[in-house]
N, C-alpha and C. Protein backbone atom coordinates (compact mmCIF):
# COMPACT_ATOMS: atom_id res chain seq x y z
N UNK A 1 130.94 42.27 78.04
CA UNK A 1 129.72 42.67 78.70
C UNK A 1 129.88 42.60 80.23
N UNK A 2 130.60 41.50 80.60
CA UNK A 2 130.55 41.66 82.00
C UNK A 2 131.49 42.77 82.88
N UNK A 3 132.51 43.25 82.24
CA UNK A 3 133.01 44.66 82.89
C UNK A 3 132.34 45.83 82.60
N UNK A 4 131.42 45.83 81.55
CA UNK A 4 130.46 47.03 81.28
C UNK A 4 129.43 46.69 82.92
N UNK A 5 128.54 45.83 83.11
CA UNK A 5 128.25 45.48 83.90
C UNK A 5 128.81 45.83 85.42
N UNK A 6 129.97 44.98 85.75
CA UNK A 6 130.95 45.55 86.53
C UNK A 6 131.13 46.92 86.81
N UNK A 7 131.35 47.99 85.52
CA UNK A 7 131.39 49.10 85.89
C UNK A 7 130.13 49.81 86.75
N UNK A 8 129.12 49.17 86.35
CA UNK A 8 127.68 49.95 86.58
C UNK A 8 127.60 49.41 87.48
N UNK A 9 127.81 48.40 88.28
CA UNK A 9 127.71 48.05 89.67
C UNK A 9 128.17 48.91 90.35
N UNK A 10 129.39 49.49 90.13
CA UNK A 10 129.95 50.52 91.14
C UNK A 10 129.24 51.79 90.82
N UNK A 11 128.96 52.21 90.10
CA UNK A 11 128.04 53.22 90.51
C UNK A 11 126.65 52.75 91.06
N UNK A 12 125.57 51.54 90.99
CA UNK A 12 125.11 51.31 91.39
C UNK A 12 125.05 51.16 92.79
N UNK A 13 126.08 50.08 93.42
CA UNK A 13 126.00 50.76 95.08
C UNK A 13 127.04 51.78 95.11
N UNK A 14 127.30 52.36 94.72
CA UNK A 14 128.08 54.08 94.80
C UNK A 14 126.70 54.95 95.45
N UNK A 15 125.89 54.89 94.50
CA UNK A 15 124.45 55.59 94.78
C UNK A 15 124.07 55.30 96.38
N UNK A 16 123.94 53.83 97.07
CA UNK A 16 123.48 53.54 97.82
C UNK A 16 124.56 53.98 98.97
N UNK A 17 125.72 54.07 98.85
CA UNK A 17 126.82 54.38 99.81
C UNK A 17 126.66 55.74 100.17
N UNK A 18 126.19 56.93 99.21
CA UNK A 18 125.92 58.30 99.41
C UNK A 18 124.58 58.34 99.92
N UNK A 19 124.17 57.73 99.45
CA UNK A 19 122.58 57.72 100.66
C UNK A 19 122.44 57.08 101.91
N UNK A 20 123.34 56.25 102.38
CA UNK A 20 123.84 55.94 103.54
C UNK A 20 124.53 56.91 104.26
N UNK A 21 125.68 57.88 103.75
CA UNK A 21 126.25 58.67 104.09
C UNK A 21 125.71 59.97 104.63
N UNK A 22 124.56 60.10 103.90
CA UNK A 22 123.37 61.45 104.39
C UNK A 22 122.65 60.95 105.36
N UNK A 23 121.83 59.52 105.26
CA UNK A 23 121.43 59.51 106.28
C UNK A 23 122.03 59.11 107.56
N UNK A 24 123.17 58.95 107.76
CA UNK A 24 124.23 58.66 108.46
C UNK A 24 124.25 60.02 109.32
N UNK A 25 125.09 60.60 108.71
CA UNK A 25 124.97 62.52 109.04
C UNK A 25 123.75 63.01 109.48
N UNK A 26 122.64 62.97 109.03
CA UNK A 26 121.52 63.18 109.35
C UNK A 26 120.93 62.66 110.43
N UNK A 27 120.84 61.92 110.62
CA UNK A 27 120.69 61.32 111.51
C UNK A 27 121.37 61.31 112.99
N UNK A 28 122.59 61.85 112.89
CA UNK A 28 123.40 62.33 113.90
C UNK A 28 123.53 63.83 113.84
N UNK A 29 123.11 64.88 113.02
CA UNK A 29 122.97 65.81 113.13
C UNK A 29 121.47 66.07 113.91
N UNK A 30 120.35 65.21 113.53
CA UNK A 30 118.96 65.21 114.04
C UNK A 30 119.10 64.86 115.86
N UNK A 31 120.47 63.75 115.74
CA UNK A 31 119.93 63.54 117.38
C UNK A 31 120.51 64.46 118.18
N UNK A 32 122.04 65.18 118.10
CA UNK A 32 122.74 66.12 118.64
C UNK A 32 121.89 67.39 118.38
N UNK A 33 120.74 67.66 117.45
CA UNK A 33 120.43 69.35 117.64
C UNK A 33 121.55 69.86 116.63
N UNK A 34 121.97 69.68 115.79
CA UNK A 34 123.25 70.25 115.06
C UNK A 34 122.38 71.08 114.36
N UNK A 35 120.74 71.52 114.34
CA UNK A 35 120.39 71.81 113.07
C UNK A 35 119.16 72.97 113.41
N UNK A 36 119.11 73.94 112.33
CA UNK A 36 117.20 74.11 113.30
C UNK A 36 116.09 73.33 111.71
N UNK A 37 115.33 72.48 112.77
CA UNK A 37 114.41 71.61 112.03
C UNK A 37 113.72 73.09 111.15
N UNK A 38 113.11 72.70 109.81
CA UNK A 38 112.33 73.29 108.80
C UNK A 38 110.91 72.92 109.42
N UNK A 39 110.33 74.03 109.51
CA UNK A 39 108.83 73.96 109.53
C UNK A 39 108.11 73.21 108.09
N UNK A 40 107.32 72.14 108.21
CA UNK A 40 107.11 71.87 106.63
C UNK A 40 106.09 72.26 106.15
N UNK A 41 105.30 73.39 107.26
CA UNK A 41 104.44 74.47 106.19
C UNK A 41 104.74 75.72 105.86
N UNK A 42 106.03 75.89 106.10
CA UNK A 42 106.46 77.30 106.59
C UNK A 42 106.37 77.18 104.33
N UNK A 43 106.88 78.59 103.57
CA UNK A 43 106.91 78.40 102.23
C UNK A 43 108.17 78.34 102.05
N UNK A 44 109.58 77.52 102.65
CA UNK A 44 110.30 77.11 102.32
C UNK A 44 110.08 75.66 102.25
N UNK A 45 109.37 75.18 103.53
CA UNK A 45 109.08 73.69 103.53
C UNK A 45 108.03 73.45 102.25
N UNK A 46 107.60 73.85 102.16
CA UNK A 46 106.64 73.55 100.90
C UNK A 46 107.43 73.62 99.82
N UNK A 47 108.43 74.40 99.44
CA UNK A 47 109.11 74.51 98.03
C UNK A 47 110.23 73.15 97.67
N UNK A 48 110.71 72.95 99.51
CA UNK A 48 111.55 72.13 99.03
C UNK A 48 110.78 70.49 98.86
N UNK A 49 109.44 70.36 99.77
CA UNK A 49 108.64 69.08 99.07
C UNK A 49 108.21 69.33 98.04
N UNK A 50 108.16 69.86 97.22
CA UNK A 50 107.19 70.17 95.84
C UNK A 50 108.58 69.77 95.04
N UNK A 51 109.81 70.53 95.24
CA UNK A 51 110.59 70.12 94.42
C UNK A 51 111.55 68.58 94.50
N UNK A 52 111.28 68.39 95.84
CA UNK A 52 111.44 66.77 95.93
C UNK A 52 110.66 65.65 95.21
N UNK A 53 109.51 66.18 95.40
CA UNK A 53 108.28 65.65 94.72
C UNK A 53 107.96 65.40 93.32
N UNK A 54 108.52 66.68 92.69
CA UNK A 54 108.58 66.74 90.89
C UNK A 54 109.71 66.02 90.74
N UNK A 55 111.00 66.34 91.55
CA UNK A 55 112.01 65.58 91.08
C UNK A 55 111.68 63.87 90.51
N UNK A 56 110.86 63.56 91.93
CA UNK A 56 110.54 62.04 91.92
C UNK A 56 109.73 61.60 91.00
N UNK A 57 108.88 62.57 90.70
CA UNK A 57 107.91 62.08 89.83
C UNK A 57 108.53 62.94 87.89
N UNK A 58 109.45 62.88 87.76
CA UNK A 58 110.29 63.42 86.66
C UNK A 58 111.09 62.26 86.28
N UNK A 59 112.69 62.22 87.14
CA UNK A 59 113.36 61.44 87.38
C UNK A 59 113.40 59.92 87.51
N UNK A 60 112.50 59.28 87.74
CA UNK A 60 112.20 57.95 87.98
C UNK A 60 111.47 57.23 86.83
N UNK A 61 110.30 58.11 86.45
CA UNK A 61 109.83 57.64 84.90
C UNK A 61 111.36 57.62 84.19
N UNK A 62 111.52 58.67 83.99
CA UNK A 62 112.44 58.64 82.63
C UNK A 62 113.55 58.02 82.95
N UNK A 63 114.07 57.69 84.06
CA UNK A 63 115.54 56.76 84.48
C UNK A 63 114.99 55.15 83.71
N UNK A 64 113.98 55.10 84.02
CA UNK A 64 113.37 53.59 83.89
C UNK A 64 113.27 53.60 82.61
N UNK A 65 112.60 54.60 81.76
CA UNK A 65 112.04 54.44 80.37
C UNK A 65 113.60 54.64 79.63
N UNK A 66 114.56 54.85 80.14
CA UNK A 66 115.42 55.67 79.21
C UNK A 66 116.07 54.33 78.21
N UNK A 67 116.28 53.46 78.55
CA UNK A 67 117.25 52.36 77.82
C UNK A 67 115.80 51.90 76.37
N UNK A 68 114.52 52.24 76.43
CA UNK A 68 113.89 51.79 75.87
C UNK A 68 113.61 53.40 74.94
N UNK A 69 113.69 54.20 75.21
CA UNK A 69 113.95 55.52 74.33
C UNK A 69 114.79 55.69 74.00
N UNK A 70 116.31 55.35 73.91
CA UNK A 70 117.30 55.23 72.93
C UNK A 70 117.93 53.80 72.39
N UNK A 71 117.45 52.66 73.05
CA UNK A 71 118.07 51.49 72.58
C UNK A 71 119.22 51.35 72.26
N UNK A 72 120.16 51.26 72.98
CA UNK A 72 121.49 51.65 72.13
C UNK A 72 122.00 50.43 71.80
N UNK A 73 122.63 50.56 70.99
CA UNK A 73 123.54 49.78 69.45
C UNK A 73 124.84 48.89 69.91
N UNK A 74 125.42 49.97 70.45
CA UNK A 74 126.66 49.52 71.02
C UNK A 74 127.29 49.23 72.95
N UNK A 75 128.17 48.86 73.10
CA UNK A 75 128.14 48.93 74.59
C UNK A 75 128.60 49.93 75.26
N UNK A 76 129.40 50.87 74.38
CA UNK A 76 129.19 52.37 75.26
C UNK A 76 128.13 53.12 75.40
N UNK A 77 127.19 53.12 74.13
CA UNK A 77 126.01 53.76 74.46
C UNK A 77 125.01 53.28 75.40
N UNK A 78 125.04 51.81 75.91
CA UNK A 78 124.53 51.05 76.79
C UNK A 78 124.92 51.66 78.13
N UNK A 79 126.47 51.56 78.09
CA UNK A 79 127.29 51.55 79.70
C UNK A 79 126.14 53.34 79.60
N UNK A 80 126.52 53.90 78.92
CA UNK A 80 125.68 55.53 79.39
C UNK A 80 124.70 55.72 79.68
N UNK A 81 123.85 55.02 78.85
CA UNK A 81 122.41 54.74 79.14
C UNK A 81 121.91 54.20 80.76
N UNK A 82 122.84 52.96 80.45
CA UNK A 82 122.45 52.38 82.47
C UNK A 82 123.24 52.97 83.42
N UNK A 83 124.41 53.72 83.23
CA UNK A 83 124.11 54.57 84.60
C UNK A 83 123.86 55.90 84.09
N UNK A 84 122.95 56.40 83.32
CA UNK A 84 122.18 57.53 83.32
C UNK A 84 120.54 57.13 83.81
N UNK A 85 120.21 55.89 83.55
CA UNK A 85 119.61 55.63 84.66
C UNK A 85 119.63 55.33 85.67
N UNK A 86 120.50 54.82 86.45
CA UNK A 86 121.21 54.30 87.74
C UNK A 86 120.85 55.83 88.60
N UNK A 87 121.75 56.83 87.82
CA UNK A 87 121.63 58.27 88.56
C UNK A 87 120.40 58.78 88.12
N UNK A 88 119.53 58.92 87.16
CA UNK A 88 118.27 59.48 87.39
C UNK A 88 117.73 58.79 88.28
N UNK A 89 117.77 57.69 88.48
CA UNK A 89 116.24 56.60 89.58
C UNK A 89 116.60 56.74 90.54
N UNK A 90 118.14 56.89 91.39
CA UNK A 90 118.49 57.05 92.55
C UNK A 90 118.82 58.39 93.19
N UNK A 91 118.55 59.33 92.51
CA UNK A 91 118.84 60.50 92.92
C UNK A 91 117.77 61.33 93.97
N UNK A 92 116.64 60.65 94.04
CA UNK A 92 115.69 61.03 94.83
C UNK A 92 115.69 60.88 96.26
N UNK A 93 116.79 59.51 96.17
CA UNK A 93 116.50 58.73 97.44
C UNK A 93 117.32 59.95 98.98
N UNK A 94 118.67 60.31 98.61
CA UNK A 94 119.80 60.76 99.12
C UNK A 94 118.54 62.45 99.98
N UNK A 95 117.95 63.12 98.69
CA UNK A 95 117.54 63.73 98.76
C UNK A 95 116.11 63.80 99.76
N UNK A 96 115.14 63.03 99.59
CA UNK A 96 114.28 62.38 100.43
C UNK A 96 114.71 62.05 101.75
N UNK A 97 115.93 61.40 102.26
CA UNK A 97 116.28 60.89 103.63
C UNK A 97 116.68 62.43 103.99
N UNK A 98 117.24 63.62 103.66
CA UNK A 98 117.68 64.27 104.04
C UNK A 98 116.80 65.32 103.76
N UNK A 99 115.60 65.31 103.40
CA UNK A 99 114.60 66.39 103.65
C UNK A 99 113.79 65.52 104.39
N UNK A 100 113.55 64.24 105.43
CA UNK A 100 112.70 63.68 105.76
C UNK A 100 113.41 64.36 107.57
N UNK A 101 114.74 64.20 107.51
CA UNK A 101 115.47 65.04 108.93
C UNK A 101 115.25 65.99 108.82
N UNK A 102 115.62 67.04 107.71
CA UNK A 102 115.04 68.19 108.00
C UNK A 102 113.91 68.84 108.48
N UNK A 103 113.20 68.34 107.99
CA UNK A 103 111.83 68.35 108.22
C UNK A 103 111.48 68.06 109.46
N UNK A 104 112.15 67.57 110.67
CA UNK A 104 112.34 66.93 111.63
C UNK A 104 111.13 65.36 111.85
N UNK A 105 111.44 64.78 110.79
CA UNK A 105 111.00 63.48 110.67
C UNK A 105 109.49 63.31 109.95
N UNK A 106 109.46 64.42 109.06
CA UNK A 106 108.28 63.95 108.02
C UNK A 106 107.74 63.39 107.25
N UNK A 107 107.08 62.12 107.77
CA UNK A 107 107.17 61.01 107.25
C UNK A 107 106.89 61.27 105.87
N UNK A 108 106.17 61.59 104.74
CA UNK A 108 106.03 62.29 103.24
C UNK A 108 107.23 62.33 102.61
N UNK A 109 108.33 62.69 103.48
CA UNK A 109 109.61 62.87 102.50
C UNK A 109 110.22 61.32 102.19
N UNK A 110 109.61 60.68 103.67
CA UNK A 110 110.62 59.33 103.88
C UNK A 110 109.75 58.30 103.11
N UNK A 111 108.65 58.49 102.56
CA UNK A 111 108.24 58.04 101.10
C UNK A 111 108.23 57.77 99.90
N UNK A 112 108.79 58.85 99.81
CA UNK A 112 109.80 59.51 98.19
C UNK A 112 110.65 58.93 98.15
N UNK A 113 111.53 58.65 99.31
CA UNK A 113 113.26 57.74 99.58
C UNK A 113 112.56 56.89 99.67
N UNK A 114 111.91 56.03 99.79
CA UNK A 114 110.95 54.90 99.82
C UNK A 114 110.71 54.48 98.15
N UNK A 115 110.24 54.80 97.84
CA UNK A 115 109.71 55.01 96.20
C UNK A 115 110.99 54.82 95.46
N UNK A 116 111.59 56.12 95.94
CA UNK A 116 112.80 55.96 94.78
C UNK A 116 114.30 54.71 94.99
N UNK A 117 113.90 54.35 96.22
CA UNK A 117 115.27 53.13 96.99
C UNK A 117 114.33 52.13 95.80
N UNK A 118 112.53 51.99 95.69
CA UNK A 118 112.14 50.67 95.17
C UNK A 118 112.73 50.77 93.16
N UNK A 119 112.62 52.16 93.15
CA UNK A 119 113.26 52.08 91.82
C UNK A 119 114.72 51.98 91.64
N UNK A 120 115.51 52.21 92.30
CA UNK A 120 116.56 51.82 92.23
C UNK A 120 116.89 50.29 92.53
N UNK A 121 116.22 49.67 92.64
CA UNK A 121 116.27 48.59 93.37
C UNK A 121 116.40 47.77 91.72
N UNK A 122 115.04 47.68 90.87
CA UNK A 122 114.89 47.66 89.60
C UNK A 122 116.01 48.03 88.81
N UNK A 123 116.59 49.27 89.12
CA UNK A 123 117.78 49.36 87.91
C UNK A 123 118.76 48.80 88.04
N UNK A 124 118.88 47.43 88.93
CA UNK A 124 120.13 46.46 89.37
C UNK A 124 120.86 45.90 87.75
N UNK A 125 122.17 46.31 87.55
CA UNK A 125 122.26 46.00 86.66
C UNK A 125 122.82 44.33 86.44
N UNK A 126 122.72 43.72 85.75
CA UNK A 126 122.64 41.95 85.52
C UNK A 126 123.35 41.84 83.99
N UNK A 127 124.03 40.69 84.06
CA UNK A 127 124.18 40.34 82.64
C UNK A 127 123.16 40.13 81.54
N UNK A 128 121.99 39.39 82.26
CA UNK A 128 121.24 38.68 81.59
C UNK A 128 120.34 39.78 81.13
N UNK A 129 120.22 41.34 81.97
CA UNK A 129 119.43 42.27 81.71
C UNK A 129 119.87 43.31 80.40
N UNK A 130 121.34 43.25 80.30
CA UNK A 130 122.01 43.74 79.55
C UNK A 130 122.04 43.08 78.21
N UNK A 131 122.23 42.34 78.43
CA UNK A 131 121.84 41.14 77.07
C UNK A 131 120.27 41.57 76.33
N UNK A 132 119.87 41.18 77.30
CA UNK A 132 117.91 41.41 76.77
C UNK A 132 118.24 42.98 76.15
N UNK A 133 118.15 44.09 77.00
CA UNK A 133 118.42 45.42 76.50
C UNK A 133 119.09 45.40 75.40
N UNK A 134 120.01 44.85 75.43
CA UNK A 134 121.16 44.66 74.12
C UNK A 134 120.85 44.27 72.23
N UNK A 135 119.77 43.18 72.62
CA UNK A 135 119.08 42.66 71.76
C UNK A 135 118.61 43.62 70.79
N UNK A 136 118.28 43.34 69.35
CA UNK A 136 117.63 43.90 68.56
C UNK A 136 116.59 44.02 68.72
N UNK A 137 115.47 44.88 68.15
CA UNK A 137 114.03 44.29 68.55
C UNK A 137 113.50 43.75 67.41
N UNK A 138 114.06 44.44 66.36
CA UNK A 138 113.54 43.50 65.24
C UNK A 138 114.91 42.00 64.74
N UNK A 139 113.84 41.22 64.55
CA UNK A 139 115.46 40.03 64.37
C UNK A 139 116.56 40.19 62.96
N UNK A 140 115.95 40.86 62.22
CA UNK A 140 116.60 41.34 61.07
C UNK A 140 117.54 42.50 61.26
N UNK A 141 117.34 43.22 62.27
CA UNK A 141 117.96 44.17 62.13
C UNK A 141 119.50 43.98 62.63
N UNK A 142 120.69 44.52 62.33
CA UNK A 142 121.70 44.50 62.29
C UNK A 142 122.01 44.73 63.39
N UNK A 143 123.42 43.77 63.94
CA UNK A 143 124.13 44.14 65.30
C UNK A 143 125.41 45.07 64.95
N UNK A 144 125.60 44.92 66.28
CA UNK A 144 127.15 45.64 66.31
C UNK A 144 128.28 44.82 67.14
């Protein structure tokens, strides 16, 4: 259990290293002018918050709910499960910091990366969390 664990750590701050990396870039693309800022009423700015927006509100339920909608049996179906949530819950964030520059600093986007950094935060993976997940729910029912 603990190298299943192990593994999901590295994608866990893997996630956070690529969202550092955008807003890194971004952030130095925002201060040099490297860019032309998006109007965020223009109907591109609107398409790409709407689809930031569904993403977040898609992605984050179901990253969270997912280990409890398949329960898995074994520890590969586990290791898949937690970083298929790892990457659904954090995928908002990368996206959010880098439509929050675009946007030339709209605070709305930097909410969403807000929201979704607090759900990722939650999908920290732990032994002791893996264990619990791991568990049967009924006590009769059979391990693996």
């Amino acid at each position: 259990m603990e190298q299943i664990v192990r593994k999901l750590n590295w994608i866990y701050y893997g996630q956070m290293v690529i969202a550092m990396i955008v807003l890194t870039t971004m952030y130095y693309m925002h201060m040099h002018g490297l860019y032309e800022p998006l109007d965020k009423m223009s109907g591109l700015g609107q398409a790409v918050q709407y689809i930031i927006i569904f993403d977040a509100l898609v992605t984050i339920p179901l990253g969270l709910y997912l280990i409890k909608l398949f329960h898995p049996k074994t520890e590969t179906m586990y290791f898949k499960c937690a970083a298929a949530r790892i990457l659904l819950v954090s995928n908002t964030l990368p996206l959010g910091i880098a439509a929050f520059y675009w946007m030339d600093c709209y605070r709305s986007m930097i909410w969403v990366a807000a929201i979704a950094a607090i759900a990722w935060y939650f999908s920290k993976p732990t032994i002791g969390k893996a264990e619990q997940e791991m568990a049967p729910k009924d006590p009769n029912e059979e391990t693996y």
